[in-house]
C-alpha atoms as a PDB file:
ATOM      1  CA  UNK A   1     125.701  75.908 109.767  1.00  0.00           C
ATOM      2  CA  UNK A   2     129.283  74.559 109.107  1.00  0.00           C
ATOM      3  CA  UNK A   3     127.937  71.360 107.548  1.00  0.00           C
ATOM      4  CA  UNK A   4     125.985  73.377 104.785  1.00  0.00           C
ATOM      5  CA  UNK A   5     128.576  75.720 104.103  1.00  0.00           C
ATOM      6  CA  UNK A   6     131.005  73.073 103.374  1.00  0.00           C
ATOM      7  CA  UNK A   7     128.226  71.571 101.020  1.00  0.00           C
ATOM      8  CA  UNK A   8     127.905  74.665  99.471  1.00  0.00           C
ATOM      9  CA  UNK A   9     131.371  75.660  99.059  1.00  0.00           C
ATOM     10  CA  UNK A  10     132.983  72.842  97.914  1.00  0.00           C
ATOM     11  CA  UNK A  11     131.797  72.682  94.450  1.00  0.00           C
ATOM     12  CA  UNK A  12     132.856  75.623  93.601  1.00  0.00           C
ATOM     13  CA  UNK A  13     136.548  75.298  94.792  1.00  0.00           C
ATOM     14  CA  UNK A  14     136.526  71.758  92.941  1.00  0.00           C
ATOM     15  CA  UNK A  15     135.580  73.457  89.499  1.00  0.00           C
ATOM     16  CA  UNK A  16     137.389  76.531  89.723  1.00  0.00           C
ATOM     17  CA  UNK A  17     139.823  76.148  92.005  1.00  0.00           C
ATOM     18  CA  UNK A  18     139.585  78.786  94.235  1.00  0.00           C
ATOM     19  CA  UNK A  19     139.787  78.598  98.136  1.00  0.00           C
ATOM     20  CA  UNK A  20     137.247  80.013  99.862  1.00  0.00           C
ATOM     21  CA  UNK A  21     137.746  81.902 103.576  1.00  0.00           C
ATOM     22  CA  UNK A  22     134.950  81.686 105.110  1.00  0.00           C
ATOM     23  CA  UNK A  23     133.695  84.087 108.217  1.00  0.00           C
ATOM     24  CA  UNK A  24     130.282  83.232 109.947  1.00  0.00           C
ATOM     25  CA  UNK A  25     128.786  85.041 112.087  1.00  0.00           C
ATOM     26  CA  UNK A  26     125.337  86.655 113.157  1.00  0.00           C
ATOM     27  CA  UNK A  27     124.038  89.162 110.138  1.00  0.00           C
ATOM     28  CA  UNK A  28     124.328  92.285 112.819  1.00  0.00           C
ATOM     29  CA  UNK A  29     128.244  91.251 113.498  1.00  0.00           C
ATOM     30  CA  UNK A  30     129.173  90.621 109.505  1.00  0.00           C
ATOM     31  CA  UNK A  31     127.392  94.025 108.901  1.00  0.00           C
ATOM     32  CA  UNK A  32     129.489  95.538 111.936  1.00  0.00           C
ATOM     33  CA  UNK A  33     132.623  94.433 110.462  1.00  0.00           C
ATOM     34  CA  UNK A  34     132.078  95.305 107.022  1.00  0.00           C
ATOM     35  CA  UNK A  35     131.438  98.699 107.858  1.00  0.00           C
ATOM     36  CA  UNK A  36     134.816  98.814 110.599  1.00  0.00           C
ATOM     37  CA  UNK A  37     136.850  97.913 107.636  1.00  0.00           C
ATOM     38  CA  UNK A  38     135.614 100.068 104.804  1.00  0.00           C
ATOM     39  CA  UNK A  39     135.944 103.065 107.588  1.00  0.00           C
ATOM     40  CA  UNK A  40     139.440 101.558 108.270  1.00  0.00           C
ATOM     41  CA  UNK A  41     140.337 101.705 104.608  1.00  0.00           C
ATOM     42  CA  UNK A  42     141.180  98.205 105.221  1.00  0.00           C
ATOM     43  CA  UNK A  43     139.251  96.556 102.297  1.00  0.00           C
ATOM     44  CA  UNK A  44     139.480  92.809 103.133  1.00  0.00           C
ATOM     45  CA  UNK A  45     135.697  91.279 102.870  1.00  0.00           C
ATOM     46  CA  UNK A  46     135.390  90.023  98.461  1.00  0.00           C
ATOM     47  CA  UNK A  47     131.376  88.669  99.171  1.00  0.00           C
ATOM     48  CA  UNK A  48     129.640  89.268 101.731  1.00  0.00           C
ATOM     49  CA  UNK A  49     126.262  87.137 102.065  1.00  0.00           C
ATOM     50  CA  UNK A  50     123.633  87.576 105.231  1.00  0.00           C
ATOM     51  CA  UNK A  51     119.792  88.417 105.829  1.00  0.00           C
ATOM     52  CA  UNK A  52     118.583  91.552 103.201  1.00  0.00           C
ATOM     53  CA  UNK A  53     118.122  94.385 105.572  1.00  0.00           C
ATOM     54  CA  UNK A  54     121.510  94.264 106.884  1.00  0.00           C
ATOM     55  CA  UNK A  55     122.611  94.216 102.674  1.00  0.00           C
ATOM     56  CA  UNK A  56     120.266  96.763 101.885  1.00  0.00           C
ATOM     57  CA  UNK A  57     122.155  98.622 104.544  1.00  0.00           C
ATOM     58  CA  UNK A  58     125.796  97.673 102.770  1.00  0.00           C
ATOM     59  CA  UNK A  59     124.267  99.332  99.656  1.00  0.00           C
ATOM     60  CA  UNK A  60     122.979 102.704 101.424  1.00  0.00           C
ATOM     61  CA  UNK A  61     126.557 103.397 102.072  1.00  0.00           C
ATOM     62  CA  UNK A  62     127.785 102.706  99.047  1.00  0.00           C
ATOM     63  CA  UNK A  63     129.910  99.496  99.891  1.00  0.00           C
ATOM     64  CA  UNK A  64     128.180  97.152  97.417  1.00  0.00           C
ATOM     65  CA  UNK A  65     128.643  97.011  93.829  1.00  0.00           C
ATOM     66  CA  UNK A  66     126.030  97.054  91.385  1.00  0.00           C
ATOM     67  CA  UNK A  67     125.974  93.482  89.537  1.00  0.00           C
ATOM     68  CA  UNK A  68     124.553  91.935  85.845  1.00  0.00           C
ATOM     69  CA  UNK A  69     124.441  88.192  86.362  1.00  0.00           C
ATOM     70  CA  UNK A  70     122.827  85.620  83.630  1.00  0.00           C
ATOM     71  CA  UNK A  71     121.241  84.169  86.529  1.00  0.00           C
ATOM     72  CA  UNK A  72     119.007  87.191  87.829  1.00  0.00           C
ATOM     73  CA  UNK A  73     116.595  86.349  85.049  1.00  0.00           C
ATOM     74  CA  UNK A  74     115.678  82.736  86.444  1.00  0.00           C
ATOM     75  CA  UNK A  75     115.153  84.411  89.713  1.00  0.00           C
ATOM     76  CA  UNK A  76     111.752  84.971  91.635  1.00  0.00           C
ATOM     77  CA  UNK A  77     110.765  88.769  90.580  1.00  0.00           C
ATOM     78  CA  UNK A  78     111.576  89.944  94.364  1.00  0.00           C
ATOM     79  CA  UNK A  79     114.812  88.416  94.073  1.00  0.00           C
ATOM     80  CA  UNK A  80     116.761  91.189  92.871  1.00  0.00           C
ATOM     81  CA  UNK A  81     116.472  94.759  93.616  1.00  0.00           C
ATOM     82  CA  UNK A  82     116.605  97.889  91.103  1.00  0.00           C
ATOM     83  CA  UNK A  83     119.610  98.851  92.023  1.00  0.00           C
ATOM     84  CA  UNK A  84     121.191  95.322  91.413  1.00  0.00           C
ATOM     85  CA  UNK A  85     123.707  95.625  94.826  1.00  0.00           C
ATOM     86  CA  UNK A  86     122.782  92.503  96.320  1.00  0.00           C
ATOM     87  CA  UNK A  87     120.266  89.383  95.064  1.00  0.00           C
ATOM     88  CA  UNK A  88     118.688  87.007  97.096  1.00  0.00           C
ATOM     89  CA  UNK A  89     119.601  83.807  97.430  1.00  0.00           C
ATOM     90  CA  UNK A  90     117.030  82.121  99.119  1.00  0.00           C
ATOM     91  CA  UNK A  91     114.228  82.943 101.383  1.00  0.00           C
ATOM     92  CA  UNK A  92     113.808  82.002 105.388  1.00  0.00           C
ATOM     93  CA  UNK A  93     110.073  80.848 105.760  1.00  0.00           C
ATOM     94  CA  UNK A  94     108.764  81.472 109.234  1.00  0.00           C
ATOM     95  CA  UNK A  95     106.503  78.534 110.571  1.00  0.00           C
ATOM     96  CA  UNK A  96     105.067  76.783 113.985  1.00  0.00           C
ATOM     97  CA  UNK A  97     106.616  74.192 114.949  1.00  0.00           C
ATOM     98  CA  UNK A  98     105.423  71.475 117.860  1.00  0.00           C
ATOM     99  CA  UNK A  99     105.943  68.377 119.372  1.00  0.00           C
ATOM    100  CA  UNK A 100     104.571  65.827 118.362  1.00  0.00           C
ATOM    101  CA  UNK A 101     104.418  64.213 121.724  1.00  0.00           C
ATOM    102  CA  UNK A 102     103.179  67.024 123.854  1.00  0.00           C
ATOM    103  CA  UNK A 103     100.361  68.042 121.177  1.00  0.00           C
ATOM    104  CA  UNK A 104      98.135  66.246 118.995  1.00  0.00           C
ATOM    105  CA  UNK A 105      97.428  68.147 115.378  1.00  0.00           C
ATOM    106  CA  UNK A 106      93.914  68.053 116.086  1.00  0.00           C
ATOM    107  CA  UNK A 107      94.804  70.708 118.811  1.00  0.00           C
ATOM    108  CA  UNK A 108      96.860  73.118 116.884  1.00  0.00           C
ATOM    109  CA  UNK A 109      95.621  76.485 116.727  1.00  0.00           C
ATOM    110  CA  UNK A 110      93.912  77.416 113.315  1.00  0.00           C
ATOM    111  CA  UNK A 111      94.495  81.397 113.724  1.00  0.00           C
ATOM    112  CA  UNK A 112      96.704  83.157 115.784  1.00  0.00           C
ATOM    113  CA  UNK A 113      93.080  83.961 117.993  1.00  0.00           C
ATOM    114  CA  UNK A 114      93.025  80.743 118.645  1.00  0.00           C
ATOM    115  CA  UNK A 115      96.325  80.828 120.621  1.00  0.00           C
ATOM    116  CA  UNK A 116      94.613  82.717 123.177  1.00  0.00           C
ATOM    117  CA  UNK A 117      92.629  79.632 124.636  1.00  0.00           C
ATOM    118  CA  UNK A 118      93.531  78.588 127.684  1.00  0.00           C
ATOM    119  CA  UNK A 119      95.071  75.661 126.795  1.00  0.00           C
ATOM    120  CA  UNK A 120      98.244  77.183 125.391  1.00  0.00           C
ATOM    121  CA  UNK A 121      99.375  78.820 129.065  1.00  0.00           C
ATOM    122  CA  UNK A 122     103.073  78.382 129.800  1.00  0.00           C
ATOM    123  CA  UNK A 123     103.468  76.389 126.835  1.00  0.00           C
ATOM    124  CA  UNK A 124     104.212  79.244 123.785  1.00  0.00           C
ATOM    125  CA  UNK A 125     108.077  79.882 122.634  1.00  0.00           C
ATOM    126  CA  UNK A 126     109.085  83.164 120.374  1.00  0.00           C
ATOM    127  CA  UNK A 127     112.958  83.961 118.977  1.00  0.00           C
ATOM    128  CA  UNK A 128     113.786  86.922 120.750  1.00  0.00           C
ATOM    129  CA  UNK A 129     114.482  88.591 117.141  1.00  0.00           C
ATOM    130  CA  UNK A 130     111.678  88.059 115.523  1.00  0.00           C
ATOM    131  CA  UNK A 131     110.361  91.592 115.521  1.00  0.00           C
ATOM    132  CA  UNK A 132     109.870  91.732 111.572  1.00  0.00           C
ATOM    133  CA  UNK A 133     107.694  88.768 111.845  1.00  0.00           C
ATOM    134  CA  UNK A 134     105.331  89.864 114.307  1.00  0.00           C
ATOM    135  CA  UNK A 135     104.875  93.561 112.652  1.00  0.00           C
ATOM    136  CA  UNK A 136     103.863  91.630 109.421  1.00  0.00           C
ATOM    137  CA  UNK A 137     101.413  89.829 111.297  1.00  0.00           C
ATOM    138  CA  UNK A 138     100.170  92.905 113.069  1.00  0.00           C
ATOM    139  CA  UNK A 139      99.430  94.751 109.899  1.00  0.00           C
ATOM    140  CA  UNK A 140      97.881  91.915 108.454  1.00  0.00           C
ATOM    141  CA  UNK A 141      95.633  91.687 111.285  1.00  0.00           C
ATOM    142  CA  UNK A 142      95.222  95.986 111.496  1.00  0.00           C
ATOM    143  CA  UNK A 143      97.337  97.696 113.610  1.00  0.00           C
ATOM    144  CA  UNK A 144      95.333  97.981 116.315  1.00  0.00           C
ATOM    145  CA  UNK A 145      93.705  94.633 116.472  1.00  0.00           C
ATOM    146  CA  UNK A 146      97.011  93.360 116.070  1.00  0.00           C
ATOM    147  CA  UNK A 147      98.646  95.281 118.722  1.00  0.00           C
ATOM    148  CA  UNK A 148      96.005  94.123 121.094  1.00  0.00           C
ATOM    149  CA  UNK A 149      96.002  90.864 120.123  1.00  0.00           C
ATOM    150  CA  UNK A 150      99.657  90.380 121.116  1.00  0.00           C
ATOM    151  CA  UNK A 151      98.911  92.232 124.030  1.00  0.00           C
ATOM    152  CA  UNK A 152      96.332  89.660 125.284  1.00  0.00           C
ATOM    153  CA  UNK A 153      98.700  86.845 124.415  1.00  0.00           C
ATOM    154  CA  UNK A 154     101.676  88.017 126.676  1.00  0.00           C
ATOM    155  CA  UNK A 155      98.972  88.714 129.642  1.00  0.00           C
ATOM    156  CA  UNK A 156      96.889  85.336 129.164  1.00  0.00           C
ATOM    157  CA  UNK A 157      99.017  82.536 127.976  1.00  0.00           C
ATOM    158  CA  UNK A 158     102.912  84.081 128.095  1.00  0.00           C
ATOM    159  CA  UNK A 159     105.847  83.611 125.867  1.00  0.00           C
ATOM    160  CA  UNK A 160     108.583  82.032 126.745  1.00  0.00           C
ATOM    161  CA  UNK A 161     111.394  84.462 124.775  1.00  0.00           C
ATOM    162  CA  UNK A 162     114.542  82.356 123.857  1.00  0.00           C
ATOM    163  CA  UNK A 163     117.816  83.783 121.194  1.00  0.00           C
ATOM    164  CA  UNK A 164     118.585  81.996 118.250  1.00  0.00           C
ATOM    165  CA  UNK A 165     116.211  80.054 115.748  1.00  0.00           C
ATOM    166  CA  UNK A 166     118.183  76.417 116.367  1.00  0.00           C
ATOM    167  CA  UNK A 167     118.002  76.824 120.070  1.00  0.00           C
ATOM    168  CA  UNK A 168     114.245  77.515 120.235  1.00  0.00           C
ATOM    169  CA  UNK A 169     113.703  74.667 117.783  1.00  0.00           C
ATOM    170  CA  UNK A 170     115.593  72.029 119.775  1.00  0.00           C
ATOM    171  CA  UNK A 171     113.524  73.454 122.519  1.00  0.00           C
ATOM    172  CA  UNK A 172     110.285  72.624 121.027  1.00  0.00           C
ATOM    173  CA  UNK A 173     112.239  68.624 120.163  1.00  0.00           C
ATOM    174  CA  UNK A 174     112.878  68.399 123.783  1.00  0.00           C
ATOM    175  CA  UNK A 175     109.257  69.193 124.902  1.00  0.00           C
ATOM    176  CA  UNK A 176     110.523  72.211 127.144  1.00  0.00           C
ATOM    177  CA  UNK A 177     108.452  74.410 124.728  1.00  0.00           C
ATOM    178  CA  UNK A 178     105.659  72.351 123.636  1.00  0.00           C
ATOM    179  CA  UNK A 179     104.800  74.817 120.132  1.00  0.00           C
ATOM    180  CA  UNK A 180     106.673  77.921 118.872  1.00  0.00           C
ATOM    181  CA  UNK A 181     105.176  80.674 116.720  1.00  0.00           C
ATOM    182  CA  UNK A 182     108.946  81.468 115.025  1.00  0.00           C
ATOM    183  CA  UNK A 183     111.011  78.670 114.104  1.00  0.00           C
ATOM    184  CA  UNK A 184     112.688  78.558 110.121  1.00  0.00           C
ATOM    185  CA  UNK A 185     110.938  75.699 107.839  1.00  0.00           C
ATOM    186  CA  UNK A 186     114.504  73.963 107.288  1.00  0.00           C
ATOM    187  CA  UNK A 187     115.846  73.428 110.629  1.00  0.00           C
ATOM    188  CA  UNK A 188     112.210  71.743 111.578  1.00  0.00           C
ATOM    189  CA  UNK A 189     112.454  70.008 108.707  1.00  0.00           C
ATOM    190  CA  UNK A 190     116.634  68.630 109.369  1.00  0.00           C
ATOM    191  CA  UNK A 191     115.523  68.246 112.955  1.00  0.00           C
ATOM    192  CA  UNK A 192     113.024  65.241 111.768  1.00  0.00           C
ATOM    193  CA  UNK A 193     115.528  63.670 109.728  1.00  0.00           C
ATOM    194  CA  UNK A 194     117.556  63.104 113.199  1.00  0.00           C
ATOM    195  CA  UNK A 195     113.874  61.577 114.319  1.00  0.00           C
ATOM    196  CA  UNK A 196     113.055  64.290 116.853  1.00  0.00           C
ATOM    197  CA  UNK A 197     109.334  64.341 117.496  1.00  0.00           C
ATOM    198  CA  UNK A 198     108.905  68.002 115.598  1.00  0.00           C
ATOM    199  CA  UNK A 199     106.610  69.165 113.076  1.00  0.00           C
ATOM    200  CA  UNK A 200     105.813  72.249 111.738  1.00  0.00           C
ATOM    201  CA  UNK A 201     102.158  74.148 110.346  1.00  0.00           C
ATOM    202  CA  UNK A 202     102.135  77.300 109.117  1.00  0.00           C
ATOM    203  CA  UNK A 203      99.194  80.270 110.103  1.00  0.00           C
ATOM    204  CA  UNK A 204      98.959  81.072 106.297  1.00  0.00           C
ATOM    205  CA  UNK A 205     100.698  83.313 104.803  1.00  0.00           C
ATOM    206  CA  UNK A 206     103.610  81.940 105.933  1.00  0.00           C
ATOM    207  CA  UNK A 207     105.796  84.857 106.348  1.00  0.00           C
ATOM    208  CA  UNK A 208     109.349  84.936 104.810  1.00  0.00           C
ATOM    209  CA  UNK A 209     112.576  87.095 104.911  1.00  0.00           C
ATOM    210  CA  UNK A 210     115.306  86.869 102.192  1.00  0.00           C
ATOM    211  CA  UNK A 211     119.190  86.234 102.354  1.00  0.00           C
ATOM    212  CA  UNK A 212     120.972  88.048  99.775  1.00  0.00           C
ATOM    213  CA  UNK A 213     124.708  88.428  98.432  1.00  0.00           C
ATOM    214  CA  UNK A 214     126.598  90.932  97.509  1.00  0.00           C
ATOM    215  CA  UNK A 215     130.351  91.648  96.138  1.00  0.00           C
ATOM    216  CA  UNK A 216     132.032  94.809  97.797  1.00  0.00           C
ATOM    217  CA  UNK A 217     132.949  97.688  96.060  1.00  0.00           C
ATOM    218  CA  UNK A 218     136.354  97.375  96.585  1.00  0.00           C
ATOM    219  CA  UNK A 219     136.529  93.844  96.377  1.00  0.00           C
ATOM    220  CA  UNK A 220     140.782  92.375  96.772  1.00  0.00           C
ATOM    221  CA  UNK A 221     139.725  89.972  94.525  1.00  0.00           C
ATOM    222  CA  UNK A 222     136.341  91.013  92.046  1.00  0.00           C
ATOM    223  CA  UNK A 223     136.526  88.354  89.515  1.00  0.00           C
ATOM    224  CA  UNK A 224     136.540  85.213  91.957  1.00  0.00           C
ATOM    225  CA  UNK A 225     133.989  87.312  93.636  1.00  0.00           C
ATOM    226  CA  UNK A 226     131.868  87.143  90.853  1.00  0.00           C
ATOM    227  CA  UNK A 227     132.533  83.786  89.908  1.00  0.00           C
ATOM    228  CA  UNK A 228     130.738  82.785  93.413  1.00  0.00           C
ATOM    229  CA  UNK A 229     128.067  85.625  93.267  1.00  0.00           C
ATOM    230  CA  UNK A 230     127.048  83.614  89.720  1.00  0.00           C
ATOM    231  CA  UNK A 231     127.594  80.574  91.356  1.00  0.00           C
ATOM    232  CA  UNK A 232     125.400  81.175  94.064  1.00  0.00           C
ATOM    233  CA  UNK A 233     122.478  82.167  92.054  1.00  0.00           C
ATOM    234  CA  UNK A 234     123.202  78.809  89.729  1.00  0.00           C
ATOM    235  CA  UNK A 235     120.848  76.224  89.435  1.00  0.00           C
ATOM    236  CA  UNK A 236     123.794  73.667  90.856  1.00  0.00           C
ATOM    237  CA  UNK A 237     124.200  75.994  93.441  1.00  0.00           C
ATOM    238  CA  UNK A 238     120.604  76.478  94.106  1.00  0.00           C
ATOM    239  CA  UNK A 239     119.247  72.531  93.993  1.00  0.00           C
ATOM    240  CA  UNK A 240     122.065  72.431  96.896  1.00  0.00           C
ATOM    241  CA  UNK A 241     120.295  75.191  98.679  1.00  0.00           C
ATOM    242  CA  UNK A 242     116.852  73.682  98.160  1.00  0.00           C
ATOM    243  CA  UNK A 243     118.155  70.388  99.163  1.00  0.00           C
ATOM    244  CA  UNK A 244     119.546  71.109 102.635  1.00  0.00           C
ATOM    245  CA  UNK A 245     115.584  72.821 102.852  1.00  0.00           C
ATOM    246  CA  UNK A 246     115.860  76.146 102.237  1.00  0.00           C
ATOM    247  CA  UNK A 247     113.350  78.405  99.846  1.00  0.00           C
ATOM    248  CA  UNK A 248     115.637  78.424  96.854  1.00  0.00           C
ATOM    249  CA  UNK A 249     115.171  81.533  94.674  1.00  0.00           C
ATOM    250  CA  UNK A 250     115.718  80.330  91.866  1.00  0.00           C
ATOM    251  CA  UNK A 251     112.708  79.081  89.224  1.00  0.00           C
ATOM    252  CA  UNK A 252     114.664  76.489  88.002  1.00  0.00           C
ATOM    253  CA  UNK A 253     114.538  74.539  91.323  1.00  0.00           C
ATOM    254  CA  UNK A 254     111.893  72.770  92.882  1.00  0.00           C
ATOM    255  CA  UNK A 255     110.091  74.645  96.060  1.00  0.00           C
ATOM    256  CA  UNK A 256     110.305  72.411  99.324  1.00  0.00           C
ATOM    257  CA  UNK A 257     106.683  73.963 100.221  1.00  0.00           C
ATOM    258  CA  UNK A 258     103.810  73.373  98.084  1.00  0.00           C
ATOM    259  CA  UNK A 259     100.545  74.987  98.804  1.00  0.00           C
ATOM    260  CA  UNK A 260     101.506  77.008 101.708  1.00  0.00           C
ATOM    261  CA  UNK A 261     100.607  80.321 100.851  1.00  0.00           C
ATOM    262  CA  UNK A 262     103.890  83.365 101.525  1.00  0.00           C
ATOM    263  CA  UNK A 263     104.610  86.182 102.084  1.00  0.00           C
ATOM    264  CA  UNK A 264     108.007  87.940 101.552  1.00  0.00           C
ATOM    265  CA  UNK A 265     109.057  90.710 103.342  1.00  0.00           C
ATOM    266  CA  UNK A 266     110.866  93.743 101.787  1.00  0.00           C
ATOM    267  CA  UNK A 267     114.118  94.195 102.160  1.00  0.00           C
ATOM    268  CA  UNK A 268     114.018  98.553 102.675  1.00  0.00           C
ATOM    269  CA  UNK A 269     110.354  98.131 103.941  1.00  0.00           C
ATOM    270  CA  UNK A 270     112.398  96.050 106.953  1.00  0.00           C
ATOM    271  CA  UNK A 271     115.687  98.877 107.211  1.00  0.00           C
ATOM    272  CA  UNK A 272     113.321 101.696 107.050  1.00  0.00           C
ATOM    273  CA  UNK A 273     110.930 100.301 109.882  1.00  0.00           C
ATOM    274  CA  UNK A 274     113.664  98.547 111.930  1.00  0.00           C
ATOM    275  CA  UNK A 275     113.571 100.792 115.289  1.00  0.00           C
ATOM    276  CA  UNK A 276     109.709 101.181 115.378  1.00  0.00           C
ATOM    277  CA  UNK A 277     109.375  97.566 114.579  1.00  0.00           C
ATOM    278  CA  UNK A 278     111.584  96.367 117.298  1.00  0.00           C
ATOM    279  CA  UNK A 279     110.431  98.857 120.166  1.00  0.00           C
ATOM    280  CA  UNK A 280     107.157  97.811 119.821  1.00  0.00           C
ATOM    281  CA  UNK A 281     108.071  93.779 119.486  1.00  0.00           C
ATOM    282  CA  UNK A 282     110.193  94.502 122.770  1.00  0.00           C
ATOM    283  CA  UNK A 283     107.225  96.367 124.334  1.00  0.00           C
ATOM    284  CA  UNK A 284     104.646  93.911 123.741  1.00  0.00           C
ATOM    285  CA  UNK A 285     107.210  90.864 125.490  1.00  0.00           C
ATOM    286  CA  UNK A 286     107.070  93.231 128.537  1.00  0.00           C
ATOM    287  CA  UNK A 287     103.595  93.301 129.117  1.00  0.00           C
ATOM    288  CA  UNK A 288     102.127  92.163 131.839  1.00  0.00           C
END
């Protein structure tokens, strides 16, 4: 969101004194445009930060370059991979959210089996994205059981499908849909701050998919670009990220969960499977 971008941003242009252009966008249209202007020979993009598989992607065809920061040391040991393209930042933790005044906590579900009980009919929300998320959960259960499990959901109880994280958790604020099985941690979390009647459990583990950054290869301008790849990955940079409520990556920051048990998702695990994993999330939503 704008508001944490200027947050983000702004310390860096104070102490260096470098102005930052910012583009945001969804991680499929940054990728998209990186790749229209490296084919264009129009090299234009210095940094380029988004969800991993979409940089894991950047570094396949060769776009990113390969980076030694001071930093990547404090880092959680996922954080960076071998080939040093791209590091994460911070780490999107999928939860359930509810509302508070549509559902006591007494009632939440305690599995994901439990969600089959009558009680949750018409009243279940999923991001219409969220196909990594729901192939972890498969294979944790086995793929069959898991498979079948989702199948019996759609059939019983529904899911009400909605696009974009913020939208589905405002939903769940409003009451329209009473709990959601994929909302991010940190908006639930800035959501209460504005008192909305929202809370969020997690179905341990709590599954999580990185953001990462990366400098391009042909970079206009290399050395600001690594000026903000370092800052990024510093702890002043990082106690920012962990205040606004993301999953900071860095060990030198304080974790906004404690005793929720996670589980992060790899980054070429998520490229490699991305077709299969989506056909079969988009599959399951159809049955009837």
């Amino acid at each position: 969101p704008t508001d944490y971008v200027k947050e983000l941003i702004e310390p860096f242009e104070n102490k260096y004194a470098i102005k930052v252009n910012v583009w945001r966008a969804r991680s499929e249209a940054i990728l998209q445009r990186v790749l229209n202007e490296a084919r264009g020979n129009r090299p234009v993009v210095d940094v380029v930060h988004m969800i991993s598989p979409p940089m894991e992607a950047l570094h396949r065809e060769g776009l990113l370059r390969p980076v030694d920061s001071p930093h990547h040391k404090d880092l959680t040991p996922t954080a960076v991979p071998t080939h040093r393209a791209w590091a994460s930042t911070l780490h999107y933790v999928f939860v359930q959210a509810y509302n508070t005044s549509k559902i006591a906590r007494n009632e939440l579900p305690r599995t994901y089996e439990d969600l089959l009980h009558p009680r949750w009919k018409g009243r279940l929300g999923i991001e219409s994205s969220d196909h990594e998320w729901m192939t972890s959960v498969i294979r944790d259960m086995g793929e069959e059981r898991g498979t079948r499990f989702f199948r019996d959901l759609v059939r019983a109880n529904g899911l009400s499908v909605r696009t974009g994280h913020p939208l589905l958790n405002n939903l769940v604020a409003s009451g329209e849909v009473p709990l959601a099985l994929t909302v991010y941690q940190y908006g639930v979390e800035q959501a209460k701050k504005k008192g909305s009647p929202i809370e969020w459990f997690a179905i341990e583990p709590a599954v999580t998919i990185a953001d990462g950054i990366g400098i391009a290869k042909r970079a206009p301008s290399p050395n600001a670009a690594l000026l903000f790849y370092d800052y990024m990955l510093s702890p002043e940079a990082q106690r920012i990220v962990a205040k606004i409520g993301y999953l900071a990556t860095s060990s030198k920051v304080e974790p906004p969960l404690k005793g929720v048990k996670l589980k992060v998702l790899d980054a070429a695990t998520l490229l490699d499977e991305h077709d299969q994993s989506l056909a079969r999330f988009e599959a399951i939503l159809q049955a009837k």
